[in-house]
PDB file of N, CA and C in Angstrom:
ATOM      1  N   UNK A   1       6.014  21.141  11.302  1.00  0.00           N
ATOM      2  CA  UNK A   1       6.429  21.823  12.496  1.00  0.00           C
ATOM      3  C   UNK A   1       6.231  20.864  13.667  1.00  0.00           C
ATOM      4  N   UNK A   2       7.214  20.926  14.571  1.00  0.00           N
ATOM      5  CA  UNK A   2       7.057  20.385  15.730  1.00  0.00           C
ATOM      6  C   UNK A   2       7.129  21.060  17.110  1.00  0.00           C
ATOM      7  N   UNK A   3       6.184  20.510  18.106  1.00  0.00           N
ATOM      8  CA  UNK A   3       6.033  21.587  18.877  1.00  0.00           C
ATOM      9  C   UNK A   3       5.918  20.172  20.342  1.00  0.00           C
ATOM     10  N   UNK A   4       6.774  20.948  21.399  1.00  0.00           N
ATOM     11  CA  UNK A   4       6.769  20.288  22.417  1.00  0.00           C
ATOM     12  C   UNK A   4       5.674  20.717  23.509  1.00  0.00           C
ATOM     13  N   UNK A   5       5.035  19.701  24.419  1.00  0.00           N
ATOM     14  CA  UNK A   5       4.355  20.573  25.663  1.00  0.00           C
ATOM     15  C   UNK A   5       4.421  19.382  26.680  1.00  0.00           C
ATOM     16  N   UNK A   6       4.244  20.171  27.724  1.00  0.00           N
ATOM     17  CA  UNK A   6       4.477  18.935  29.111  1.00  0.00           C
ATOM     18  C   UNK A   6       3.671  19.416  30.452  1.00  0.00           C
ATOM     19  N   UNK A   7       2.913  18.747  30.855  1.00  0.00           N
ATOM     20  CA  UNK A   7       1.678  18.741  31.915  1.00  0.00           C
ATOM     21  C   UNK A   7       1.711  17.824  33.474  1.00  0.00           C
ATOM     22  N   UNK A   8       1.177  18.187  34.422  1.00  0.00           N
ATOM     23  CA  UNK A   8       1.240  17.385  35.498  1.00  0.00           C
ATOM     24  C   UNK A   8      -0.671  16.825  35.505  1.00  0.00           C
ATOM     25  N   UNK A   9      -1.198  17.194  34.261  1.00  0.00           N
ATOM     26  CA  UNK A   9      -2.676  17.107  34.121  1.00  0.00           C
ATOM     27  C   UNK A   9      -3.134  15.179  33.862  1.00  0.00           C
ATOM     28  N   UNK A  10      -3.686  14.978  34.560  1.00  0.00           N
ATOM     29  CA  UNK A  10      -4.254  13.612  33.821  1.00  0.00           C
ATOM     30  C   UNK A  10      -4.434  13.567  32.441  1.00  0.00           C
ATOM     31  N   UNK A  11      -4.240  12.253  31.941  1.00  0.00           N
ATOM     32  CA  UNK A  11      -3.960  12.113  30.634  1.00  0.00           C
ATOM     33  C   UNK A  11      -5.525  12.436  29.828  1.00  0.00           C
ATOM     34  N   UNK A  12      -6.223  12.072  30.089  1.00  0.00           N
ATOM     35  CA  UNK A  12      -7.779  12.304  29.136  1.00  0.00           C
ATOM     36  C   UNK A  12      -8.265  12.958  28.992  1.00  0.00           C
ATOM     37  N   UNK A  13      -8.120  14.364  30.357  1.00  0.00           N
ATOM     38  CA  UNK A  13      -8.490  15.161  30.387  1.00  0.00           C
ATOM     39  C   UNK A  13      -7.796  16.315  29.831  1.00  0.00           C
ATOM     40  N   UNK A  14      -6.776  16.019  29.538  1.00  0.00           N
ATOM     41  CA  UNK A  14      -6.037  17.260  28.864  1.00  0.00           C
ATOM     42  C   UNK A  14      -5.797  16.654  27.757  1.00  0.00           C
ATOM     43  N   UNK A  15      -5.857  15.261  27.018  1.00  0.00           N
ATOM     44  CA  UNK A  15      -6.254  15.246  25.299  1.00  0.00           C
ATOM     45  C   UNK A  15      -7.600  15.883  25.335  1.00  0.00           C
ATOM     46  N   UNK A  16      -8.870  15.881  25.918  1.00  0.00           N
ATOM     47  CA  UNK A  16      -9.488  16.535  25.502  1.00  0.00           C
ATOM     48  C   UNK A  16      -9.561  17.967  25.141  1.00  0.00           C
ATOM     49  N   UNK A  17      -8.405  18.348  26.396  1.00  0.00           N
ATOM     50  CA  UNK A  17      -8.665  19.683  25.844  1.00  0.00           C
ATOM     51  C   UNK A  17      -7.618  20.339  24.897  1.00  0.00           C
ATOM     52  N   UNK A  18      -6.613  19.123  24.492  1.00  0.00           N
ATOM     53  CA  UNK A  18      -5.619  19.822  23.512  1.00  0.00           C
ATOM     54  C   UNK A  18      -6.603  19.646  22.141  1.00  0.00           C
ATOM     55  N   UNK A  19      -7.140  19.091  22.013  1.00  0.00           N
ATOM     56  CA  UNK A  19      -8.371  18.432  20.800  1.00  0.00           C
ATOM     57  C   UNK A  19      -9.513  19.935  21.015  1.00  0.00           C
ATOM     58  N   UNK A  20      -9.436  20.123  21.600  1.00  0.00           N
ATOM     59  CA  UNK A  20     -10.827  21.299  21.822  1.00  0.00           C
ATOM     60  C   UNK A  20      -9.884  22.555  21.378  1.00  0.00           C
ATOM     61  N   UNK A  21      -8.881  22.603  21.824  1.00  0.00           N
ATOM     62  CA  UNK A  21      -7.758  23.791  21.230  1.00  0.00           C
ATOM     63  C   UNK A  21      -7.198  24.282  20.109  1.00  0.00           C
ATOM     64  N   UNK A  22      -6.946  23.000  19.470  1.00  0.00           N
ATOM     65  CA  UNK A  22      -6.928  22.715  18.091  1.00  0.00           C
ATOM     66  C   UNK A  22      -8.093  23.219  17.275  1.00  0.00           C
ATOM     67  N   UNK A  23      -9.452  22.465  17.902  1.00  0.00           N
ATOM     68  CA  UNK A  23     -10.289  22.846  17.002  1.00  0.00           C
ATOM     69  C   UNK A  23     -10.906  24.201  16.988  1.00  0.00           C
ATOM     70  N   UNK A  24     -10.797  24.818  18.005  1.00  0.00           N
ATOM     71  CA  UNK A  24     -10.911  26.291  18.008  1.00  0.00           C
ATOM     72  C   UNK A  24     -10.441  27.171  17.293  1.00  0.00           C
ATOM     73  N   UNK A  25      -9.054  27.072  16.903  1.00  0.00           N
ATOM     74  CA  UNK A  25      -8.491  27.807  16.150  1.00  0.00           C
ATOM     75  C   UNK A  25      -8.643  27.497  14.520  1.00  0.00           C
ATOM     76  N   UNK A  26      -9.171  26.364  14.583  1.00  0.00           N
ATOM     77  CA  UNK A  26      -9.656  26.176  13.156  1.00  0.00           C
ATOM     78  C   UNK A  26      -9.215  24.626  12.278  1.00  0.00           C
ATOM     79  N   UNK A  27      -8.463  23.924  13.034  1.00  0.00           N
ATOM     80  CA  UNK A  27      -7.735  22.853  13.314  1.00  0.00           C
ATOM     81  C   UNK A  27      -8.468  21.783  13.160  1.00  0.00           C
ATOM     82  N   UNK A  28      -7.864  20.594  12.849  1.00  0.00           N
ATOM     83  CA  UNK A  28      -8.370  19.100  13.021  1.00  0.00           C
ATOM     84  C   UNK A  28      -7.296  18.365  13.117  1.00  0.00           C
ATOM     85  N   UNK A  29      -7.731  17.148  14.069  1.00  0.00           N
ATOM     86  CA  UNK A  29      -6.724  16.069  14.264  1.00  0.00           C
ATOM     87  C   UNK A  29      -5.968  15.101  13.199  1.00  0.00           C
ATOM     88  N   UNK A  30      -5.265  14.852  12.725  1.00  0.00           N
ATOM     89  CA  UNK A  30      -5.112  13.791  11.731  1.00  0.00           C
ATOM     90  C   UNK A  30      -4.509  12.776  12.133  1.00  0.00           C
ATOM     91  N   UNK A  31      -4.105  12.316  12.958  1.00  0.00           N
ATOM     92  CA  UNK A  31      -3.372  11.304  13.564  1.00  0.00           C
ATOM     93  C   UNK A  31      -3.092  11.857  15.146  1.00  0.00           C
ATOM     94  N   UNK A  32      -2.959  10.095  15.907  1.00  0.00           N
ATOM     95  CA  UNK A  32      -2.155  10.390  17.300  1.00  0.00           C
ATOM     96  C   UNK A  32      -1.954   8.901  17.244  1.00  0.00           C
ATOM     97  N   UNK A  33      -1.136   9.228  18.445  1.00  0.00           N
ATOM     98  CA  UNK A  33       0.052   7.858  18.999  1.00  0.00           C
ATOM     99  C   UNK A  33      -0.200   8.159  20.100  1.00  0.00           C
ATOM    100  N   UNK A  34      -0.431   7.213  21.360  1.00  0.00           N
ATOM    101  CA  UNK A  34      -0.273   7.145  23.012  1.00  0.00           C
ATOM    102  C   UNK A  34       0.908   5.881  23.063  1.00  0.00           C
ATOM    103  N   UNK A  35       1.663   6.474  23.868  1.00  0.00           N
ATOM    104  CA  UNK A  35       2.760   6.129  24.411  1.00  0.00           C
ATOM    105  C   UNK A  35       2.808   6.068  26.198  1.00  0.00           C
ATOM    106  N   UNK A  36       1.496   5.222  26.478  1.00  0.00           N
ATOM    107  CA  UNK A  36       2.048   4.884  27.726  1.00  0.00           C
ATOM    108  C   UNK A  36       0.794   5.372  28.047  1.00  0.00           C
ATOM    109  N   UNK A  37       1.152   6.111  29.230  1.00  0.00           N
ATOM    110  CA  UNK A  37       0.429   6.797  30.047  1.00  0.00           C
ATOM    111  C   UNK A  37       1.469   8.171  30.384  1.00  0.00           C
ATOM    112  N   UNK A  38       2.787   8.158  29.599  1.00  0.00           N
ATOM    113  CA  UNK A  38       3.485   8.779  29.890  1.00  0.00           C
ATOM    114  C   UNK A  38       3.795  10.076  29.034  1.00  0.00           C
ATOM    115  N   UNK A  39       3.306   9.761  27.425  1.00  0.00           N
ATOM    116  CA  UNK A  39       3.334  10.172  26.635  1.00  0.00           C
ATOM    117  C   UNK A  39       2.674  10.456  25.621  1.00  0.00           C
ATOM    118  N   UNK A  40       2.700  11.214  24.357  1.00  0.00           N
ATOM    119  CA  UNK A  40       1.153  11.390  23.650  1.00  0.00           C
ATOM    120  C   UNK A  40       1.835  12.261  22.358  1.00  0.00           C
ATOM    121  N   UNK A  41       1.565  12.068  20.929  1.00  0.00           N
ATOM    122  CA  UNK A  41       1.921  12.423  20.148  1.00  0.00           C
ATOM    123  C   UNK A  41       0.500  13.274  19.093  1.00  0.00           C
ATOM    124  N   UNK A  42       0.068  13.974  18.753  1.00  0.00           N
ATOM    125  CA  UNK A  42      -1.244  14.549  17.811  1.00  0.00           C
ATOM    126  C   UNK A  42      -0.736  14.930  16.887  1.00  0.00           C
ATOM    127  N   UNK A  43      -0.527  14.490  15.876  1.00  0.00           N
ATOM    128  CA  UNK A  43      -0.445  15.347  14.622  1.00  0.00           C
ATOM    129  C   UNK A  43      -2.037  16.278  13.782  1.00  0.00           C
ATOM    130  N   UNK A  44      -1.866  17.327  13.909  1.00  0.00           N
ATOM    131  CA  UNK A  44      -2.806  17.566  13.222  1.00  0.00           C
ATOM    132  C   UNK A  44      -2.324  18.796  12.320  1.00  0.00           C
ATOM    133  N   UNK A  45      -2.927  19.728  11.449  1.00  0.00           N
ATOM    134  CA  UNK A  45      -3.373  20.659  10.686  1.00  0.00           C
ATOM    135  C   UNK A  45      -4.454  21.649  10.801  1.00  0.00           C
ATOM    136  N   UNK A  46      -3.625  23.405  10.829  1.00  0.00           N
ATOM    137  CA  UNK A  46      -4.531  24.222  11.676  1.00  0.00           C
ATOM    138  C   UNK A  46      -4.060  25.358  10.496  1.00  0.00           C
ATOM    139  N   UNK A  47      -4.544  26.137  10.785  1.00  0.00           N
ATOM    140  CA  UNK A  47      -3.920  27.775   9.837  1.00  0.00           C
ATOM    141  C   UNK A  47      -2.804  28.143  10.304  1.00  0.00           C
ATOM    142  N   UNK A  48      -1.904  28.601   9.879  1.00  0.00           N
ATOM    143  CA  UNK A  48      -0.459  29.490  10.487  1.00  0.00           C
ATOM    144  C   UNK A  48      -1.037  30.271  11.368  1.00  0.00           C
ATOM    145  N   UNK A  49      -1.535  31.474  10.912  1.00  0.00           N
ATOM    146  CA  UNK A  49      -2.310  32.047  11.966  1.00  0.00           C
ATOM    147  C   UNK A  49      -3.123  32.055  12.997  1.00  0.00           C
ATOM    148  N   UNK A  50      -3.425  30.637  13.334  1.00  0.00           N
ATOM    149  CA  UNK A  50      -3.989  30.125  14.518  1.00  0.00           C
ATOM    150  C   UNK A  50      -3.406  29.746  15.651  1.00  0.00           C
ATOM    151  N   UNK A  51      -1.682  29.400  14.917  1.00  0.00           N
ATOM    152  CA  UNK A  51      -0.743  28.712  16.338  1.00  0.00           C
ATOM    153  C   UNK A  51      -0.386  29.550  17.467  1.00  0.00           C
ATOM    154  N   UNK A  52      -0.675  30.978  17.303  1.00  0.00           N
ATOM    155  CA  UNK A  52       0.023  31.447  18.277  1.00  0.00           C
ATOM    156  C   UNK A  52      -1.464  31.522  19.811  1.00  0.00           C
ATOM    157  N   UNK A  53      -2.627  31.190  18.608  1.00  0.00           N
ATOM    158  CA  UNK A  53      -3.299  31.002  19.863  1.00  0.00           C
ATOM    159  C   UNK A  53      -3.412  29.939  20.449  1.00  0.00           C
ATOM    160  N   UNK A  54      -3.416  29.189  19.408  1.00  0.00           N
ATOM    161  CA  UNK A  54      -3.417  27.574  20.127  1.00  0.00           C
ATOM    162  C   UNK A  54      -2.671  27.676  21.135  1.00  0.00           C
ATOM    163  N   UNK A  55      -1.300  28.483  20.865  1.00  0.00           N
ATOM    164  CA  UNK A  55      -0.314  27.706  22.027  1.00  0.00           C
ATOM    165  C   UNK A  55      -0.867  28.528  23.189  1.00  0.00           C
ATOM    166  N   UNK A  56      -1.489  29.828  23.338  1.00  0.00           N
ATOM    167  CA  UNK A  56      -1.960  30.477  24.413  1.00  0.00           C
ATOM    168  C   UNK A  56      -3.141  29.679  25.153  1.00  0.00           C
ATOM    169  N   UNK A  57      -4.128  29.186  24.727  1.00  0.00           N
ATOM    170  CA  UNK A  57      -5.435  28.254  24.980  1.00  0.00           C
ATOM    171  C   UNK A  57      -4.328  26.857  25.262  1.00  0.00           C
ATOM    172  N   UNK A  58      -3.649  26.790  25.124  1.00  0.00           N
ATOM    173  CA  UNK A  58      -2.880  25.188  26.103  1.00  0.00           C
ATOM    174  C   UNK A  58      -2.120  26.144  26.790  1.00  0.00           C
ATOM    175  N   UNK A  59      -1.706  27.045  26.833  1.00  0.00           N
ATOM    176  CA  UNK A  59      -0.891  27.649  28.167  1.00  0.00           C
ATOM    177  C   UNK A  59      -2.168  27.360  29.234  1.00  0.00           C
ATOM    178  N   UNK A  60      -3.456  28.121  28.578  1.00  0.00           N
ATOM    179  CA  UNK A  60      -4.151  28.480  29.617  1.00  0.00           C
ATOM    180  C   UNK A  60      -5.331  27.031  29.974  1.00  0.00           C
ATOM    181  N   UNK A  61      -4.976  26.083  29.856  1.00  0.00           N
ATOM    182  CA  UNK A  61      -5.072  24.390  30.015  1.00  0.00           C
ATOM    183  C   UNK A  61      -4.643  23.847  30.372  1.00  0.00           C
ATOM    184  N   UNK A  62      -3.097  25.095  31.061  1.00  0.00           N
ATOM    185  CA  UNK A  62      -2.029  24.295  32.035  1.00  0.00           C
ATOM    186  C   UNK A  62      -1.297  23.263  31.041  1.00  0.00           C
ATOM    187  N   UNK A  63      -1.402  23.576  30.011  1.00  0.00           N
ATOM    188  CA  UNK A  63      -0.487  22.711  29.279  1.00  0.00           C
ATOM    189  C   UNK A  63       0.525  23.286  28.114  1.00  0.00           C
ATOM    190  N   UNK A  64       1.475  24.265  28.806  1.00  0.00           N
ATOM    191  CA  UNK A  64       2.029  25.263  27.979  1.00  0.00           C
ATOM    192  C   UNK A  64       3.371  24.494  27.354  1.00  0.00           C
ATOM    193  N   UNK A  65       3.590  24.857  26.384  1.00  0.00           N
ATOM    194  CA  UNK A  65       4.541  24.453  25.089  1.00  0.00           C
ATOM    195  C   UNK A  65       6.029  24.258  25.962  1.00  0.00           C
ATOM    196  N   UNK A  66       6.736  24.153  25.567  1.00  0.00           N
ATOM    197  CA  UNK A  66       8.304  24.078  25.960  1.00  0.00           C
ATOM    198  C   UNK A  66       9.112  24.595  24.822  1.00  0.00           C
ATOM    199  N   UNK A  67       9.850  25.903  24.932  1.00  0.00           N
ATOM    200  CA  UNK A  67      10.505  25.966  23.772  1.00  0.00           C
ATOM    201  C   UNK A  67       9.482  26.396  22.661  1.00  0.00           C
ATOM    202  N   UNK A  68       8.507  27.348  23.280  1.00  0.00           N
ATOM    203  CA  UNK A  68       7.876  28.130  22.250  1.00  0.00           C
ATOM    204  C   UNK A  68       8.375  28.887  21.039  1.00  0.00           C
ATOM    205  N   UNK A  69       8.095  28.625  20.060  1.00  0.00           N
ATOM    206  CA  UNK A  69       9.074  29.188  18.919  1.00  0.00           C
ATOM    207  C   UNK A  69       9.081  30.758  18.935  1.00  0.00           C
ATOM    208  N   UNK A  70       9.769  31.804  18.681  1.00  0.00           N
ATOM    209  CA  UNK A  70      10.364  33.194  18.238  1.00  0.00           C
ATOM    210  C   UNK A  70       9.084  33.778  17.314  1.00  0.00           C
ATOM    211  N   UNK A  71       8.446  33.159  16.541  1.00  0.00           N
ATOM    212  CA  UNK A  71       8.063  33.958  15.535  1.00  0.00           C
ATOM    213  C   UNK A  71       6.958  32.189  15.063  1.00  0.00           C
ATOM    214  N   UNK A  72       5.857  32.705  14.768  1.00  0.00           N
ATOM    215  CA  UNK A  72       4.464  31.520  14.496  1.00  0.00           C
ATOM    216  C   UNK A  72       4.591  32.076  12.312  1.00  0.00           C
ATOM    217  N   UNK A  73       4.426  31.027  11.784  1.00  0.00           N
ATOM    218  CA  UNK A  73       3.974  31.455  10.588  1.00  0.00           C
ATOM    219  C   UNK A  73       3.286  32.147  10.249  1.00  0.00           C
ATOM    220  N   UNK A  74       3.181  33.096   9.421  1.00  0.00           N
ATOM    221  CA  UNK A  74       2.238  34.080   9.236  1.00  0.00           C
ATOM    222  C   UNK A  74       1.476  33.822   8.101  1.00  0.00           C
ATOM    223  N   UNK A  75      -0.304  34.122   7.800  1.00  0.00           N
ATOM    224  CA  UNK A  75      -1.237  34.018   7.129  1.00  0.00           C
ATOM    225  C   UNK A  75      -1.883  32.516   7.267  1.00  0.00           C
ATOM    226  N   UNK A  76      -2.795  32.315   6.392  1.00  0.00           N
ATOM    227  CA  UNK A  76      -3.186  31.282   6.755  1.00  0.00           C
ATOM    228  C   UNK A  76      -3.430  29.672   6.291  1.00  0.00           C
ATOM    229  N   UNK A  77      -1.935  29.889   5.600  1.00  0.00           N
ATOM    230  CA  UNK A  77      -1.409  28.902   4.991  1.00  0.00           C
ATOM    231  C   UNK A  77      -1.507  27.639   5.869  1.00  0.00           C
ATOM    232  N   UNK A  78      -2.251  26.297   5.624  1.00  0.00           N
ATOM    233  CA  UNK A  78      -2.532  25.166   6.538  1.00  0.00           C
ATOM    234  C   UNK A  78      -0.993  25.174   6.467  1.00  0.00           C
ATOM    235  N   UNK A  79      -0.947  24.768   8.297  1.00  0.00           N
ATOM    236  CA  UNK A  79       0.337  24.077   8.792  1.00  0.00           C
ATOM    237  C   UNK A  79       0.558  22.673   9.740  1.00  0.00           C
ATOM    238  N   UNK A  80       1.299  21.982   9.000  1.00  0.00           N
ATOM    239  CA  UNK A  80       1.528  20.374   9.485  1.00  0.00           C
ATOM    240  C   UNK A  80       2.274  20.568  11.112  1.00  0.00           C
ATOM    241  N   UNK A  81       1.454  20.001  12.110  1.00  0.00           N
ATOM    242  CA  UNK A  81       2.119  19.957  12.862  1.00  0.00           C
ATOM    243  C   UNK A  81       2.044  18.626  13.949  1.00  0.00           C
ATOM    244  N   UNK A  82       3.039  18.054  14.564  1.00  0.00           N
ATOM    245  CA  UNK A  82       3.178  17.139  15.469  1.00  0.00           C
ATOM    246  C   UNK A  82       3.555  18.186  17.303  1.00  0.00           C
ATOM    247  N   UNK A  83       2.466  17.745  17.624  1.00  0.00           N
ATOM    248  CA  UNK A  83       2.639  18.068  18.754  1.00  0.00           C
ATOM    249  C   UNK A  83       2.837  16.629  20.081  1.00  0.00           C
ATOM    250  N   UNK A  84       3.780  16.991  20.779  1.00  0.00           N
ATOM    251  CA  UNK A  84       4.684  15.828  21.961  1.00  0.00           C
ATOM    252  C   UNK A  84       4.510  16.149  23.105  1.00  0.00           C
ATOM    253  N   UNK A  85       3.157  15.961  23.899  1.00  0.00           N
ATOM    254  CA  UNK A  85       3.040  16.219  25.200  1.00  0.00           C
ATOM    255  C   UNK A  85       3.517  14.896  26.003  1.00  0.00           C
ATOM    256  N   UNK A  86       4.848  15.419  27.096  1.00  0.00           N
ATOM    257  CA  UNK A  86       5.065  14.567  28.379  1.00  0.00           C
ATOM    258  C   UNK A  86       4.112  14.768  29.249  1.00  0.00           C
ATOM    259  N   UNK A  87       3.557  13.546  30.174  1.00  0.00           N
ATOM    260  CA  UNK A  87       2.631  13.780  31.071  1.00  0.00           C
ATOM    261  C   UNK A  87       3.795  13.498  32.440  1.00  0.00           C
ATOM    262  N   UNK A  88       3.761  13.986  33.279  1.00  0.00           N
ATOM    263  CA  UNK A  88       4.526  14.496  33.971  1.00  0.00           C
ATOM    264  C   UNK A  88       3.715  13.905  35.541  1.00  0.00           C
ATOM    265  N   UNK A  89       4.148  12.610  36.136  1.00  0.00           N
ATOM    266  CA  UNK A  89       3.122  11.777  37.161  1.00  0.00           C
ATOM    267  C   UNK A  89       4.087  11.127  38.100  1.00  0.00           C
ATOM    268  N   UNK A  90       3.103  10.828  39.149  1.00  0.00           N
ATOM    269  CA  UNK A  90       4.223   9.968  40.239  1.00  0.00           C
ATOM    270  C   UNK A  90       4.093   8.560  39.919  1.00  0.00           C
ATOM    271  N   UNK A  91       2.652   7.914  39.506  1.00  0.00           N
ATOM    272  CA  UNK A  91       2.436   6.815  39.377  1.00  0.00           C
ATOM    273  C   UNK A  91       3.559   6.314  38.583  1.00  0.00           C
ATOM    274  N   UNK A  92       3.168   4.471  38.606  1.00  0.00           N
ATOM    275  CA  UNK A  92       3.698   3.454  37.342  1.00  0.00           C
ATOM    276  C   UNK A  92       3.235   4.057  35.672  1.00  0.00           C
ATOM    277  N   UNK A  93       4.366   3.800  34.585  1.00  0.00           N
ATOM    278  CA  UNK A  93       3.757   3.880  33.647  1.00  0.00           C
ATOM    279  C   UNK A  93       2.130   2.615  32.963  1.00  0.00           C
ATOM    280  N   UNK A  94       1.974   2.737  32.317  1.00  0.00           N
ATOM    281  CA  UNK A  94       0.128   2.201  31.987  1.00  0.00           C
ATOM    282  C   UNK A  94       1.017   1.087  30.886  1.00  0.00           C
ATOM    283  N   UNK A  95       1.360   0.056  31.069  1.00  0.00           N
ATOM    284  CA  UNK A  95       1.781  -1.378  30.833  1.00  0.00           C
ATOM    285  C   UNK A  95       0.382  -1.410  29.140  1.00  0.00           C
ATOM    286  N   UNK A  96       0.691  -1.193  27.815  1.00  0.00           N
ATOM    287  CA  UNK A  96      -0.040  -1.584  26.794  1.00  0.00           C
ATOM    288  C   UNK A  96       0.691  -3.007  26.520  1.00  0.00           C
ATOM    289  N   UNK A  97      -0.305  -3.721  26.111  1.00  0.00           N
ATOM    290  CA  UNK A  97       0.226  -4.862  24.901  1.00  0.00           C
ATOM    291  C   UNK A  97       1.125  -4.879  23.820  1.00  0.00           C
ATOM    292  N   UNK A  98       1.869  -5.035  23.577  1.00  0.00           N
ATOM    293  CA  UNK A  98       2.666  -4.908  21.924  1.00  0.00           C
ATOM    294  C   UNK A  98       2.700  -6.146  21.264  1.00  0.00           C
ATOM    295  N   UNK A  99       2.002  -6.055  20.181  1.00  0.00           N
ATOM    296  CA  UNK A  99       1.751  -7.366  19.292  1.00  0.00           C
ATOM    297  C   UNK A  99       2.652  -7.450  18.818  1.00  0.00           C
ATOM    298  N   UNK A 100       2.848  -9.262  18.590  1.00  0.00           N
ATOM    299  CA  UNK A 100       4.122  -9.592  18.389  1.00  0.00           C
ATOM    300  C   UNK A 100       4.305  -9.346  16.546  1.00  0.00           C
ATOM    301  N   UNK A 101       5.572  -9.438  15.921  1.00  0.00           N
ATOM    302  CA  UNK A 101       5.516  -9.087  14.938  1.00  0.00           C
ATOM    303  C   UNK A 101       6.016 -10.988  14.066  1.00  0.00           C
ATOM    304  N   UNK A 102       5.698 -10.727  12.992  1.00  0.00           N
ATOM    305  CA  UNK A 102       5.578 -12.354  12.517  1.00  0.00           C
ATOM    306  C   UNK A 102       6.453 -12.516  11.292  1.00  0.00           C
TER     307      UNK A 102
END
């Protein structure tokens, strides 16, 4: 499953609290990607029955979904999910290194 969200929140402070959201509902991280300062990818794994709060606890983190889905899986079958928060800023994007490839 993929799930969009987009914030005007500083970037660290709202991975922390998408990471604290996750784990509330029963969740763990399994991967992420930072993309900038602009962008931010988490894949993790939570119960079906946990997403519809998750996505309420990042509403209420100011970091509400885009294109919230109709209907959350039901029971509590682990569900794969990638979540794509835009950070939403006036500044420059945050210039990373990219190693060269050989």
């Amino acid at each position: 499953m993929r799930l969009e969200a987009a914030t005007r929140r500083d970037q660290a402070p709202a991975l922390h609290d998408i990471a604290d959201a996750i784990g509330a509902g029963g969740g763990w991280i399994v991967n992420h990607q930072l993309y900038s300062n602009a962008m931010a990818m988490i894949a993790f794994a939570i119960p079906g029955d946990a997403l519809a709060g998750l996505a309420d606890r990042l509403a209420a983190a100011e970091i509400p979904l885009v294109g919230r889905p109709a209907a959350w899986p039901a029971g509590s079958r682990e569900q794969q999910v990638q979540l794509v928060v835009t950070f939403l800023h006036e500044g420059p994007d945050l210039a990373r290194p990219v190693p060269a490839f050989g």
